[in-house]
Protein backbone atom coordinates (compact mmCIF):
# COMPACT_ATOMS: atom_id res chain seq x y z
CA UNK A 1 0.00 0.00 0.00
CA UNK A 2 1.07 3.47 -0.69
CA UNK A 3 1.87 5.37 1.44
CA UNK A 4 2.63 9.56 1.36
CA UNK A 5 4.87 12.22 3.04
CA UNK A 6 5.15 15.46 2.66
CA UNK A 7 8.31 17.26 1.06
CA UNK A 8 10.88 17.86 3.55
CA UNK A 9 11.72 21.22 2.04
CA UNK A 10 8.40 23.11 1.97
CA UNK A 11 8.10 25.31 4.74
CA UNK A 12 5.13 25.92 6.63
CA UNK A 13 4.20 29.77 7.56
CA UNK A 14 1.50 30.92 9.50
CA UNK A 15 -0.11 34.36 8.83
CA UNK A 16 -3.46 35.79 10.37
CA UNK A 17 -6.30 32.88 10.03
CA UNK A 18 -4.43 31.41 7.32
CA UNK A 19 -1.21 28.43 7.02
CA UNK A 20 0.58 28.87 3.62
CA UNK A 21 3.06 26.73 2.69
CA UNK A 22 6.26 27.37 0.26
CA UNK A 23 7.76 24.94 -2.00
CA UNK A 24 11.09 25.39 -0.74
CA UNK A 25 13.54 24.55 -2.92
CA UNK A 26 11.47 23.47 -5.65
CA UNK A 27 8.84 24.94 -7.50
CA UNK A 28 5.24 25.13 -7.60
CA UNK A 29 3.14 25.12 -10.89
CA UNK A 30 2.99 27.84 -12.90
CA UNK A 31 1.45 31.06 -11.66
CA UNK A 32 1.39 29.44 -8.01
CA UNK A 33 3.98 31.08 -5.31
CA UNK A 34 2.16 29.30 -2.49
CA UNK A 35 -0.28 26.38 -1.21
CA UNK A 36 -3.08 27.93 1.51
CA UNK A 37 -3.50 25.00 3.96
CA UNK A 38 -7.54 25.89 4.21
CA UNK A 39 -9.18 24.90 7.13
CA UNK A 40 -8.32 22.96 10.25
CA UNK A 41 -8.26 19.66 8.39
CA UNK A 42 -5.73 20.73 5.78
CA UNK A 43 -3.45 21.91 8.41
CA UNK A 44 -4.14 18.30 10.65
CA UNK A 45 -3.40 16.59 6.97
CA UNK A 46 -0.18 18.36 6.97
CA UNK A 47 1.11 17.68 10.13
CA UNK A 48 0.14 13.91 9.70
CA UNK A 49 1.90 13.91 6.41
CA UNK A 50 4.89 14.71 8.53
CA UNK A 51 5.60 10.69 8.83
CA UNK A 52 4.89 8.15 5.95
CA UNK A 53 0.95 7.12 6.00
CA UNK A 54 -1.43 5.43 3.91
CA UNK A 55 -4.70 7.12 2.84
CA UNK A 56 -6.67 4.34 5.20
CA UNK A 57 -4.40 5.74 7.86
CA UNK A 58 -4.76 9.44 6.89
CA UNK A 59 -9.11 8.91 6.82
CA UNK A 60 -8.77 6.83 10.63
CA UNK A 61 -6.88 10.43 11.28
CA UNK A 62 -9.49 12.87 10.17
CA UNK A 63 -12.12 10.33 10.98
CA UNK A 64 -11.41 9.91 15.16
CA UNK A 65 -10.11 13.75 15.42
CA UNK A 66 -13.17 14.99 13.61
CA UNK A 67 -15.84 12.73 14.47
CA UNK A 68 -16.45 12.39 10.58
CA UNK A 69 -17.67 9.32 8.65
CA UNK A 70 -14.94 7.52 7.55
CA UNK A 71 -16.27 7.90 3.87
CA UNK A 72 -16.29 11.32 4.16
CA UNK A 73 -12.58 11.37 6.01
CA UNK A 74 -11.20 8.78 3.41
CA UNK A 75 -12.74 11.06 0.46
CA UNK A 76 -11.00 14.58 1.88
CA UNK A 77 -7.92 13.40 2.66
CA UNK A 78 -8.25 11.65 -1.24
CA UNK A 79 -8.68 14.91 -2.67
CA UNK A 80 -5.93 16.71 -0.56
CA UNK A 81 -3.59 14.26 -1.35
CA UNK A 82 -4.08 15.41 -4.90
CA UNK A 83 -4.14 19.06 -4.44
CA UNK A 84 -0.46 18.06 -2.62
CA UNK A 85 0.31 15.84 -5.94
CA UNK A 86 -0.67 18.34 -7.83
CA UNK A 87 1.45 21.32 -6.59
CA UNK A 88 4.61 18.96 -6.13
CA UNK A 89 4.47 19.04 -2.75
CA UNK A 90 4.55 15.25 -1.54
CA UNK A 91 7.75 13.38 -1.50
CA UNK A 92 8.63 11.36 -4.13
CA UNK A 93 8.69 8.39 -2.49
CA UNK A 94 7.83 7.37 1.30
């Protein structure tokens, strides 16, 4: 089973009601200078992501912390995982 990190070199920043988080030394898609962590989930994603875990891992997560179906949980951190994918922020490989 697969299982995901996040990049070692983005850096997390906090700035009023928002987390934004910088690519670091690499680079995020065109027209993109930063990734806005929205919501308390995204940020609890993030910090989970800070140690290999499957998505069934990642969805127990969100699921016990946010008294969310496990559907629901399993779907989110799905589609955050791809928002991640998508602006090259997960580790290549875990």
């Amino acid at each position: 089973m697969r299982r995901y990190l996040r990049r070692r070199d983005a850096v997390l920043r906090e700035v009023p009601g928002h987390c934004v988080v910088l690519p670091g030394r690499g680079a995020l898609p065109p027209g993109v200078c930063a990734f806005l962590l929205d919501g308390p989930v995204a940020r609890f994603l993030w910090d989970a992501l800070g140690e290999p875990r499957t998505l069934d891992e990642l969805a127990d997560l969100v699921s016990d912390s946010f008294a969310v179906e496990r559907a629901r949980a399993r779907d989110d951190a799905r589609a955050f995982l791809d928002q991640l994918a998508a602006a090259d922020l997960l580790a290549n490989r875990a």
